[in-house]
C-alpha atoms as a PDB file:
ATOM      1  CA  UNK A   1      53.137  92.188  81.523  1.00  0.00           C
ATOM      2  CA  UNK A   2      56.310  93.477  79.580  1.00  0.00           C
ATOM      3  CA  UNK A   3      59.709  93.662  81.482  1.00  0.00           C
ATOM      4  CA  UNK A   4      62.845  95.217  80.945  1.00  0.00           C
ATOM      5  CA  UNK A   5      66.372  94.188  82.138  1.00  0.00           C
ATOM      6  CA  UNK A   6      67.891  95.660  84.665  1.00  0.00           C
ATOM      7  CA  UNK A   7      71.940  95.436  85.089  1.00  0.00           C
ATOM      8  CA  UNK A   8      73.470  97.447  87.882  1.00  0.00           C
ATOM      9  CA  UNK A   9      77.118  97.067  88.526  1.00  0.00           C
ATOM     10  CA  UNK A  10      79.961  98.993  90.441  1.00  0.00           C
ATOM     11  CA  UNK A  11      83.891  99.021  89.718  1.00  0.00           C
ATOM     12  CA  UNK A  12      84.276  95.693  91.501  1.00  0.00           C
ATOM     13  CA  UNK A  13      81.289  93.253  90.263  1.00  0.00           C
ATOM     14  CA  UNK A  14      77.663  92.882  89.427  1.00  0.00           C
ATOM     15  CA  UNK A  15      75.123  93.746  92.059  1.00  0.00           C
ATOM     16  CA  UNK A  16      72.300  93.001  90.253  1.00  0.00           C
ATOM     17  CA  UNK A  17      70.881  91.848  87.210  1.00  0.00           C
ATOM     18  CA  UNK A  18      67.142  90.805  86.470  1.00  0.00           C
ATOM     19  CA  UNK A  19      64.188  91.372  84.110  1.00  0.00           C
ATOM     20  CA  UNK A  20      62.001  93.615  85.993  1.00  0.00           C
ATOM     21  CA  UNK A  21      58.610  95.650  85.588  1.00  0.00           C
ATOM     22  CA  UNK A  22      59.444  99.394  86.503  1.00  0.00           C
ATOM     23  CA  UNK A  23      62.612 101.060  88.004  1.00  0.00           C
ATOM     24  CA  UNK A  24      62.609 104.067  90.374  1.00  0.00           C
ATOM     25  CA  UNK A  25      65.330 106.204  90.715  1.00  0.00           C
ATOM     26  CA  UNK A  26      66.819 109.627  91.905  1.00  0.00           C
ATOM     27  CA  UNK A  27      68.720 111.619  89.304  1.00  0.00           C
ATOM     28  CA  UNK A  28      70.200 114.565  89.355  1.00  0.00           C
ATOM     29  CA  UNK A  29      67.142 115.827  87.200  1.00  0.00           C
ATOM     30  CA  UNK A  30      64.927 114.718  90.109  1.00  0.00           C
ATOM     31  CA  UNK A  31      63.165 111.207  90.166  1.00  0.00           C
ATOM     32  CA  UNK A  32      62.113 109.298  87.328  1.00  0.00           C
ATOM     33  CA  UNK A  33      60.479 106.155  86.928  1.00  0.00           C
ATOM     34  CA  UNK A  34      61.958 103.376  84.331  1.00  0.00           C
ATOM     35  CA  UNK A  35      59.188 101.244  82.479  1.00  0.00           C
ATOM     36  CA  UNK A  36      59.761  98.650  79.641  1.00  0.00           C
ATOM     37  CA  UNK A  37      59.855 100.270  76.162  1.00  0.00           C
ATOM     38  CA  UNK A  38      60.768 103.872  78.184  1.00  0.00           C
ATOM     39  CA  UNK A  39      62.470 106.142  75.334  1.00  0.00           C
ATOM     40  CA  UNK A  40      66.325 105.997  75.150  1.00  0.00           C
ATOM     41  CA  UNK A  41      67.857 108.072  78.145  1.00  0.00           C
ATOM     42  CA  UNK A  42      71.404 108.758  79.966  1.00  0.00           C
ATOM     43  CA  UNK A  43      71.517 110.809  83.073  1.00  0.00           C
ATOM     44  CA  UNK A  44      73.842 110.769  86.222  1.00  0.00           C
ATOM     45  CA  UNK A  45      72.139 109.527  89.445  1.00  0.00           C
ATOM     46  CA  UNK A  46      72.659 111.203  93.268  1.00  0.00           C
ATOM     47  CA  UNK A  47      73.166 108.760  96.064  1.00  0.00           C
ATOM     48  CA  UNK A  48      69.904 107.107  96.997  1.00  0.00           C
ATOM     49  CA  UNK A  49      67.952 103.934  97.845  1.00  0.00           C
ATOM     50  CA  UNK A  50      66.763 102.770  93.717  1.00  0.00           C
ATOM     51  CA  UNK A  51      63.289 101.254  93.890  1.00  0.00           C
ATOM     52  CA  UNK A  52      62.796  98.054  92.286  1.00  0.00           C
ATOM     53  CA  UNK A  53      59.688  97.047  90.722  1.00  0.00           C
ATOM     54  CA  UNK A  54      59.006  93.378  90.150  1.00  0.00           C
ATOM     55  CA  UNK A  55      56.006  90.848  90.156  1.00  0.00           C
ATOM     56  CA  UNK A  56      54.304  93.146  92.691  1.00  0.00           C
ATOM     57  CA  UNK A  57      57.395  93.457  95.293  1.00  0.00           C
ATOM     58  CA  UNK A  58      59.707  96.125  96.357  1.00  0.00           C
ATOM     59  CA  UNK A  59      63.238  95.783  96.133  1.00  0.00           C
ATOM     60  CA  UNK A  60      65.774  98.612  97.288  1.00  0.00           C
ATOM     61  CA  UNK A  61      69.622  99.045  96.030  1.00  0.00           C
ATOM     62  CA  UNK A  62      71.745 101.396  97.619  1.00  0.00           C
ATOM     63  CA  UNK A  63      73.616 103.445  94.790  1.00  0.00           C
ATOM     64  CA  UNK A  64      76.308 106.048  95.986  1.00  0.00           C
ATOM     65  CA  UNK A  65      75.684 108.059  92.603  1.00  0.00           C
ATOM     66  CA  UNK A  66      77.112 107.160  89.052  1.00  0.00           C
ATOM     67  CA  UNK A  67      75.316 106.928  85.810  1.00  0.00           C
ATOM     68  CA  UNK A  68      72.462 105.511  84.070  1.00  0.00           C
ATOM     69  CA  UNK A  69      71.592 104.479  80.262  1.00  0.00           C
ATOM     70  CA  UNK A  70      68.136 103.616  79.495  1.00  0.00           C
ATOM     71  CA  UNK A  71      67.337 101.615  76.554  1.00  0.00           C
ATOM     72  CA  UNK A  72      64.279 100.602  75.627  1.00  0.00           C
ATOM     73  CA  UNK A  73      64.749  96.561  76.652  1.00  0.00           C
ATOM     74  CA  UNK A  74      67.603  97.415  79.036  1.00  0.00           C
ATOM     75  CA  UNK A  75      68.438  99.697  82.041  1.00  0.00           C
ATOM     76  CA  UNK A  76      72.100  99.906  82.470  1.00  0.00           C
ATOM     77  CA  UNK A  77      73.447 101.654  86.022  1.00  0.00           C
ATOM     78  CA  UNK A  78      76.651 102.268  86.293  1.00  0.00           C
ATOM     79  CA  UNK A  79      77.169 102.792  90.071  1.00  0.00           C
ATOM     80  CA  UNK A  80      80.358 104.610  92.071  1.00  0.00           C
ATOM     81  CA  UNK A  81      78.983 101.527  94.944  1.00  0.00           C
ATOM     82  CA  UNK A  82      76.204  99.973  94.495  1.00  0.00           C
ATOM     83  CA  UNK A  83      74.455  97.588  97.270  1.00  0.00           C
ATOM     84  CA  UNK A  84      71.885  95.140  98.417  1.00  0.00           C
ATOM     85  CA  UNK A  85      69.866  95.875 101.588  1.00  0.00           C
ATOM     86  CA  UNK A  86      71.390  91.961 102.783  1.00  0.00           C
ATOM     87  CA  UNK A  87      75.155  93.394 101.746  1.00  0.00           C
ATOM     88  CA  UNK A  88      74.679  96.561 104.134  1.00  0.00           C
ATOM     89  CA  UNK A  89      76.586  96.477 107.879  1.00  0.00           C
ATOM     90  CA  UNK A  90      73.436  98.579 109.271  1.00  0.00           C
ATOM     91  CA  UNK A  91      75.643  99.555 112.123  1.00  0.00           C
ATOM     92  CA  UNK A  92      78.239 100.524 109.995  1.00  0.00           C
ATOM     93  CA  UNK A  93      76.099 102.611 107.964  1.00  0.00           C
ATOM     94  CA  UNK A  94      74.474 103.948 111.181  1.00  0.00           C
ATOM     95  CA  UNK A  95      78.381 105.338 112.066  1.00  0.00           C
ATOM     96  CA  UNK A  96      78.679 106.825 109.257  1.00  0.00           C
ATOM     97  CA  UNK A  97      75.413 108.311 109.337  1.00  0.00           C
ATOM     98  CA  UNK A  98      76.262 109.799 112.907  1.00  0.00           C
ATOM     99  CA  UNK A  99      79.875 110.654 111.981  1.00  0.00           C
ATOM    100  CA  UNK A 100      78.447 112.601 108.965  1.00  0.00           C
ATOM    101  CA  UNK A 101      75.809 114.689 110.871  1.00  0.00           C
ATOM    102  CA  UNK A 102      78.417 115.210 113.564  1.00  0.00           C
ATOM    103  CA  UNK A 103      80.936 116.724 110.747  1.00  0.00           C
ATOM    104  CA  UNK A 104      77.980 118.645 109.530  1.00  0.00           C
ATOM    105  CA  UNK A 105      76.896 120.513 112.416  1.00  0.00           C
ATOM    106  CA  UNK A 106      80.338 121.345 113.325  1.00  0.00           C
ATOM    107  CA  UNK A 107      81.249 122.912 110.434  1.00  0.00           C
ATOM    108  CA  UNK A 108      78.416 124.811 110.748  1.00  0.00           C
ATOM    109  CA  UNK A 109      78.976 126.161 114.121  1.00  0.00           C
ATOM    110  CA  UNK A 110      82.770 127.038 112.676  1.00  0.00           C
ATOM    111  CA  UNK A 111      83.575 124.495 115.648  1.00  0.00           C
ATOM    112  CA  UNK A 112      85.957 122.752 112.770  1.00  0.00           C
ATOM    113  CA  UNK A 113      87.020 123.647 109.294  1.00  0.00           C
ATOM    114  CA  UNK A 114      85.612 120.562 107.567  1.00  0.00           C
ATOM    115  CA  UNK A 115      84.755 119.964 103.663  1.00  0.00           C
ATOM    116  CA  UNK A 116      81.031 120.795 103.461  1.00  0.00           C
ATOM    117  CA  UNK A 117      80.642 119.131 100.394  1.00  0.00           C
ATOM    118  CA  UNK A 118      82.396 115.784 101.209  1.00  0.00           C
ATOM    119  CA  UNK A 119      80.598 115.525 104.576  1.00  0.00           C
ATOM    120  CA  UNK A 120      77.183 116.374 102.986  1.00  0.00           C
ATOM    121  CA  UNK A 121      78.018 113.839 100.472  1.00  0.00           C
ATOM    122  CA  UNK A 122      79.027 111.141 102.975  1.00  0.00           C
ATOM    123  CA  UNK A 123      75.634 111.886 104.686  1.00  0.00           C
ATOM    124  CA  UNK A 124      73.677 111.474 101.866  1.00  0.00           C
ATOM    125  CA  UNK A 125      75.537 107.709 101.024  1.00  0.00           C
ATOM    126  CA  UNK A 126      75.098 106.601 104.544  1.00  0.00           C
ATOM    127  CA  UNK A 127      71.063 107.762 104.204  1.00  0.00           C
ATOM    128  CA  UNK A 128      70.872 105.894 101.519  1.00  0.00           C
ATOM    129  CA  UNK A 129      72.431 102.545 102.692  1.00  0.00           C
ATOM    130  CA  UNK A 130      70.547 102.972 105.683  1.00  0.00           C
ATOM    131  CA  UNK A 131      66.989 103.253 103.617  1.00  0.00           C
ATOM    132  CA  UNK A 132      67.924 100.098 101.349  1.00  0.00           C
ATOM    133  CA  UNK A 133      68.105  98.281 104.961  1.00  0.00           C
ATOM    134  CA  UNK A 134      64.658  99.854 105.774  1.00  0.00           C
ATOM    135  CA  UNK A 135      66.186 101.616 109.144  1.00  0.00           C
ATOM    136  CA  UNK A 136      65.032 104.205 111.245  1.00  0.00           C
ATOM    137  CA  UNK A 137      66.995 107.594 110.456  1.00  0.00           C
ATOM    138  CA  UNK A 138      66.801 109.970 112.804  1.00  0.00           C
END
């Protein structure tokens, strides 16, 4: 079967980089899925859990949003923070998570003046840290 390479990388360093059989990804178009020979593309990407296709296994990536290029022989993602499930404090995340919702629902209730957009986007990063992980999110 055909691959295509896969690079992901944030500011800091490369997170990943393999030859892989099918990327799946959130954009802000909605989701798409990335095959080898897949027509040139560049879109931005909204904070989610990327699905990684290879040799019949599931790997997840936690991207906070940034960009993607596709190519047909290469996906580049160019990630605000990108990383793997084994890379991920799931507590941490889990705070954040909680800390987010909390911000939320206060704002909401004009309890606090908060920043509806930064909290809603600090929910959506911790969601998907916490998916890479594979944790419960309640």
């Amino acid at each position: 079967m055909a691959t295509i390479k896969l690079e992901i990388v944030s500011p800091d360093k490369m997170v990943y980089a393999a030859d892989i059989d099918m990327l799946i990804v959130r954009s802000i178009a909605g989701e798409l899925g990335i095959l080898p020979h897949h027509a040139p593309l560049v879109t931005s990407l909204v904070p989610h859990a990327m699905r990684v296709k290879l040799d019949g296994d599931e790997k997840l990536v936690a991207v906070g949003g940034g960009f993607m290029e596709v190519q047909p022989d290469k996906i580049s993602v160019m990630a605000s923070v990108a990383e793997l499930p084994e890379d991920i404090d799931t507590d941490r995340a889990q705070r954040a998570f909680d800390r987010a919702k909390k911000r939320i629902e206060s704002g909401k209730s004009g309890a606090e003046d908060i920043n509806m957009v930064r909290a809603e986007a600090a929910l959506k990063r911790a969601v998907a840290r916490l998916t890479a992980t594979g944790s419960h999110i309640e």
